[in-house]
PDB file of N, CA and C in Angstrom:
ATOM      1  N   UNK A   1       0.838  -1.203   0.000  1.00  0.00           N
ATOM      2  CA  UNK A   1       0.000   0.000   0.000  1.00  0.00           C
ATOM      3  C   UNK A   1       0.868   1.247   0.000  1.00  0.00           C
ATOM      4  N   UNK A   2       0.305   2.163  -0.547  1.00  0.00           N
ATOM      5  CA  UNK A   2       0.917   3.565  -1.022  1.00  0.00           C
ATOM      6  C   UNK A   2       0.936   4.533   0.183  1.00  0.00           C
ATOM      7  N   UNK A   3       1.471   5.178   1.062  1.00  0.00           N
ATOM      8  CA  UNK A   3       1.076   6.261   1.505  1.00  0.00           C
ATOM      9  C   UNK A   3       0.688   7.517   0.886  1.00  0.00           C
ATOM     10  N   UNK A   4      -0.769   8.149   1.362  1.00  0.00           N
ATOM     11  CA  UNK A   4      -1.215   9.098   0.640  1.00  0.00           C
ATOM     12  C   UNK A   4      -0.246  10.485   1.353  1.00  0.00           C
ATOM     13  N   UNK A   5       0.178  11.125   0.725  1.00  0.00           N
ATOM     14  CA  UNK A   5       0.655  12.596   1.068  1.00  0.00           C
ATOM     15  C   UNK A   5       0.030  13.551   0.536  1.00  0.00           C
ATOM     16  N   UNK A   6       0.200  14.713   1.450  1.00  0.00           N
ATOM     17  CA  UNK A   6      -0.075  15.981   1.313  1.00  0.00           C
ATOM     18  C   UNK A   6      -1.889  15.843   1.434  1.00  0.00           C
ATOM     19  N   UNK A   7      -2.375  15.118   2.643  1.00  0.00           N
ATOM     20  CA  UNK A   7      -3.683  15.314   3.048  1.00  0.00           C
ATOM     21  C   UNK A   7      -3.767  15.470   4.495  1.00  0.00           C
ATOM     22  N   UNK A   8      -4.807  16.652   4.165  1.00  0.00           N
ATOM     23  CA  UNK A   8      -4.925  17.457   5.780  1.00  0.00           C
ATOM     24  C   UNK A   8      -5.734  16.561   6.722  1.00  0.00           C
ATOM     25  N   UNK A   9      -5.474  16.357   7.846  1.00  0.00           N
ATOM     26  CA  UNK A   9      -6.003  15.644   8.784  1.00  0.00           C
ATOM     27  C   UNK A   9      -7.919  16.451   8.864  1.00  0.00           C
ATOM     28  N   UNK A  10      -8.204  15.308   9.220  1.00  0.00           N
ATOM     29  CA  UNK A  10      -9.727  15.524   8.900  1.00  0.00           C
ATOM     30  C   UNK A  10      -9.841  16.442  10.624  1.00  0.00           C
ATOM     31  N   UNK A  11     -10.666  17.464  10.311  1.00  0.00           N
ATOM     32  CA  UNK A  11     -10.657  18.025  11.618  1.00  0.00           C
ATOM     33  C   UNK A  11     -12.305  17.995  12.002  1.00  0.00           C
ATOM     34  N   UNK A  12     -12.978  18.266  13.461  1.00  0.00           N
ATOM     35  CA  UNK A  12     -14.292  18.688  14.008  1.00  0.00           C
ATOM     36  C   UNK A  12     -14.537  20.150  13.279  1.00  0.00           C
ATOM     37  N   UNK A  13     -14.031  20.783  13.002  1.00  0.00           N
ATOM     38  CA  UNK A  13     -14.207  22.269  12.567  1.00  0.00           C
ATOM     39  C   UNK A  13     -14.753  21.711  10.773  1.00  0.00           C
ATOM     40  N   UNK A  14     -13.633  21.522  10.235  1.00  0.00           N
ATOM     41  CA  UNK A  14     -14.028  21.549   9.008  1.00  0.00           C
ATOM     42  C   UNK A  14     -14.745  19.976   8.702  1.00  0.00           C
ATOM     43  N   UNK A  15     -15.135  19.263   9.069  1.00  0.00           N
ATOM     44  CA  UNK A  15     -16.539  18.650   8.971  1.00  0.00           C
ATOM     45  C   UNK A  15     -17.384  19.078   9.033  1.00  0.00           C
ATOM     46  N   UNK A  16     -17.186  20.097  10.433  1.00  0.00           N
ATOM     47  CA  UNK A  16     -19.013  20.709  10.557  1.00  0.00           C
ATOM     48  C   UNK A  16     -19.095  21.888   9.499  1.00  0.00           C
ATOM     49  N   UNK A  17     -18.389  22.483   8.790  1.00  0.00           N
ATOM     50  CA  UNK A  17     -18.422  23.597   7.894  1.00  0.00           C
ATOM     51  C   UNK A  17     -18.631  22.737   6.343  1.00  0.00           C
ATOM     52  N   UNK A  18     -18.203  21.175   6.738  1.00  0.00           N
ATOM     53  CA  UNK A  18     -18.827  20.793   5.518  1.00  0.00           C
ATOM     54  C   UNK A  18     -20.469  20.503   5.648  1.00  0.00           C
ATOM     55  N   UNK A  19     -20.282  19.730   6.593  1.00  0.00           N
ATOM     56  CA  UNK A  19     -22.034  19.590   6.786  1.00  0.00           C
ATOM     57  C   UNK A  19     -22.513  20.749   6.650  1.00  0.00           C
ATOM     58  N   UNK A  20     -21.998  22.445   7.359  1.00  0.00           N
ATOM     59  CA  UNK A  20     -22.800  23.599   7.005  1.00  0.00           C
ATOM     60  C   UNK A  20     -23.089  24.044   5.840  1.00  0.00           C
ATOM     61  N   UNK A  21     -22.061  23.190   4.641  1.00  0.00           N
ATOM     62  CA  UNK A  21     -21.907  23.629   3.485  1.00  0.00           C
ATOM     63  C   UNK A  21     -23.086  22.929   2.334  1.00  0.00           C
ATOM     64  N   UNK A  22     -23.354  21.664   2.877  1.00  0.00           N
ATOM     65  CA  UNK A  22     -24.543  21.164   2.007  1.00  0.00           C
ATOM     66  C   UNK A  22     -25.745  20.950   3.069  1.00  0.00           C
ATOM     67  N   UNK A  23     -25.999  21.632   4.323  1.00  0.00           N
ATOM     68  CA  UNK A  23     -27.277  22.345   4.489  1.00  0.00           C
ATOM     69  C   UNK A  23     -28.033  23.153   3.599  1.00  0.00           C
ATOM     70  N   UNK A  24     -27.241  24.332   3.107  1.00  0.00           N
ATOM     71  CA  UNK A  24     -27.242  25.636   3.002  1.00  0.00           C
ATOM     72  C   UNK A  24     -28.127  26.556   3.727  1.00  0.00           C
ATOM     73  N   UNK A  25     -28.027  27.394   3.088  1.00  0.00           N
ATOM     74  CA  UNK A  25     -27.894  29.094   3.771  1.00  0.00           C
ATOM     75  C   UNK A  25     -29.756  28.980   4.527  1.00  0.00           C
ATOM     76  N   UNK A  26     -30.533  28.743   3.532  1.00  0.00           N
ATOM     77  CA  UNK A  26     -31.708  28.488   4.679  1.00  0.00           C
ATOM     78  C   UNK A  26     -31.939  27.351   5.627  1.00  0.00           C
ATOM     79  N   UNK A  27     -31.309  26.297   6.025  1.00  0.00           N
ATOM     80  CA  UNK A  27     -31.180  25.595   6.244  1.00  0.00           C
ATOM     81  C   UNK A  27     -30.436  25.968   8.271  1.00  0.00           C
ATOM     82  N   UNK A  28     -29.129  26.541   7.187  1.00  0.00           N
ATOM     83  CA  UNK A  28     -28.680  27.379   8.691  1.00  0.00           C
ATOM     84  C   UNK A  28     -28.701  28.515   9.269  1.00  0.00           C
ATOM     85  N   UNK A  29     -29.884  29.297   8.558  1.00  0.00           N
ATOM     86  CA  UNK A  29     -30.726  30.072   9.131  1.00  0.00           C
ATOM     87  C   UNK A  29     -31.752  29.506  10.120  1.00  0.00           C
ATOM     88  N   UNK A  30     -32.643  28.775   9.691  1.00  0.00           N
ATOM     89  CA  UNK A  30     -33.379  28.161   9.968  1.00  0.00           C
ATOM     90  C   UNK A  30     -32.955  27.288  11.712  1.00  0.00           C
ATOM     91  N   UNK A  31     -32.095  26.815  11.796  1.00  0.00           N
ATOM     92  CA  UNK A  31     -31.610  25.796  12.680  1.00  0.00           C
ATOM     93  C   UNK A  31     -31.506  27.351  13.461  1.00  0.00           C
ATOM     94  N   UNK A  32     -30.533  28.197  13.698  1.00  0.00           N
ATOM     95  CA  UNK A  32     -30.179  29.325  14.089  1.00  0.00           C
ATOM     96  C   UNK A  32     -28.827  29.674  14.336  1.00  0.00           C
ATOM     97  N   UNK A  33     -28.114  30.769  13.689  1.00  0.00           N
ATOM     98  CA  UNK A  33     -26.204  30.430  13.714  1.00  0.00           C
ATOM     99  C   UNK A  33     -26.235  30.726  14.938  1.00  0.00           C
ATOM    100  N   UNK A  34     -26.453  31.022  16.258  1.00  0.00           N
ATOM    101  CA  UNK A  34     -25.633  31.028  17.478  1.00  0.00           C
ATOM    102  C   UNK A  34     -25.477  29.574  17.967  1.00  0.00           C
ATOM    103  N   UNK A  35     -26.752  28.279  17.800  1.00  0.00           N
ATOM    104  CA  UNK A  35     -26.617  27.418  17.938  1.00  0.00           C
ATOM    105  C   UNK A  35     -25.277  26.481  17.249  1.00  0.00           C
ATOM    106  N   UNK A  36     -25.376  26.837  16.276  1.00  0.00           N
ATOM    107  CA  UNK A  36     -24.208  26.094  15.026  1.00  0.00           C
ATOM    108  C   UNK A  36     -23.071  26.607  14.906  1.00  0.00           C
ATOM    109  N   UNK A  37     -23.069  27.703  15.732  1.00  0.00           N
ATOM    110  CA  UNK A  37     -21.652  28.102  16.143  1.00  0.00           C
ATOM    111  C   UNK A  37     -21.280  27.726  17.399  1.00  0.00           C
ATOM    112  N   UNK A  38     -22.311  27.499  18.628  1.00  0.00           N
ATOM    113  CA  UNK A  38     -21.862  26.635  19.863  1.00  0.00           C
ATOM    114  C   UNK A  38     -21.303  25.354  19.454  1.00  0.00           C
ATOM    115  N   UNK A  39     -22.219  24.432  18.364  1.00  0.00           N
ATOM    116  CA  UNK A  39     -21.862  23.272  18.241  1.00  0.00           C
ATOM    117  C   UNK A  39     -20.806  23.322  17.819  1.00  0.00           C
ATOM    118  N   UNK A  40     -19.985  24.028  16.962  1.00  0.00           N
ATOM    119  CA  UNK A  40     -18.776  24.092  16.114  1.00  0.00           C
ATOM    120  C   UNK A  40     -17.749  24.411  17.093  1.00  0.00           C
ATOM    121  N   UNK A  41     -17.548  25.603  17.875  1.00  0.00           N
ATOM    122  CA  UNK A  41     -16.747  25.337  19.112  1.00  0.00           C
ATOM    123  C   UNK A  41     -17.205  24.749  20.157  1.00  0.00           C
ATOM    124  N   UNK A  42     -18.000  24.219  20.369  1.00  0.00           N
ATOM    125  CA  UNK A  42     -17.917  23.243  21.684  1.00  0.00           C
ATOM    126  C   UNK A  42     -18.236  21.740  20.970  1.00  0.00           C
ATOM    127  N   UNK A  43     -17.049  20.750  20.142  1.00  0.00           N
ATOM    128  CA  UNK A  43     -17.553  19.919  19.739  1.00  0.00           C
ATOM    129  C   UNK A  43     -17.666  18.582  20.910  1.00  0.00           C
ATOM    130  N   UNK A  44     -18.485  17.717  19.962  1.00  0.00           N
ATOM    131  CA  UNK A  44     -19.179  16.508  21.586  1.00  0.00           C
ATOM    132  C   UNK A  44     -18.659  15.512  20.760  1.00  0.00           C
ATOM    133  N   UNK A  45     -17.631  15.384  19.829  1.00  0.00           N
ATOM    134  CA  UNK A  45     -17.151  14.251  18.839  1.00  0.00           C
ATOM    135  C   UNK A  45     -15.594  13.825  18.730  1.00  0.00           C
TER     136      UNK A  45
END
């Protein structure tokens, strides 16, 4: 097996900005950004 290089370690931050990313914009309106910004710095994962 190959080692893959030059890939960024999967982080809690940018998961949840992916999940924020195919919500979209009403979606995380809707939920409410102070909530989805607690969850994003205070992750439970």
């Amino acid at each position: 097996m190959h080692e893959i290089k030059n890939v960024e370690p999967v982080t809690a931050k940018s998961v949840a900005l992916n999940i924020l990313q195919q919500l979209g914009e009403r979606d995380i309106k809707k939920a409410g950004l102070n909530r989805l910004c607690y969850l994003i710095n205070h992750p439970r994962w």
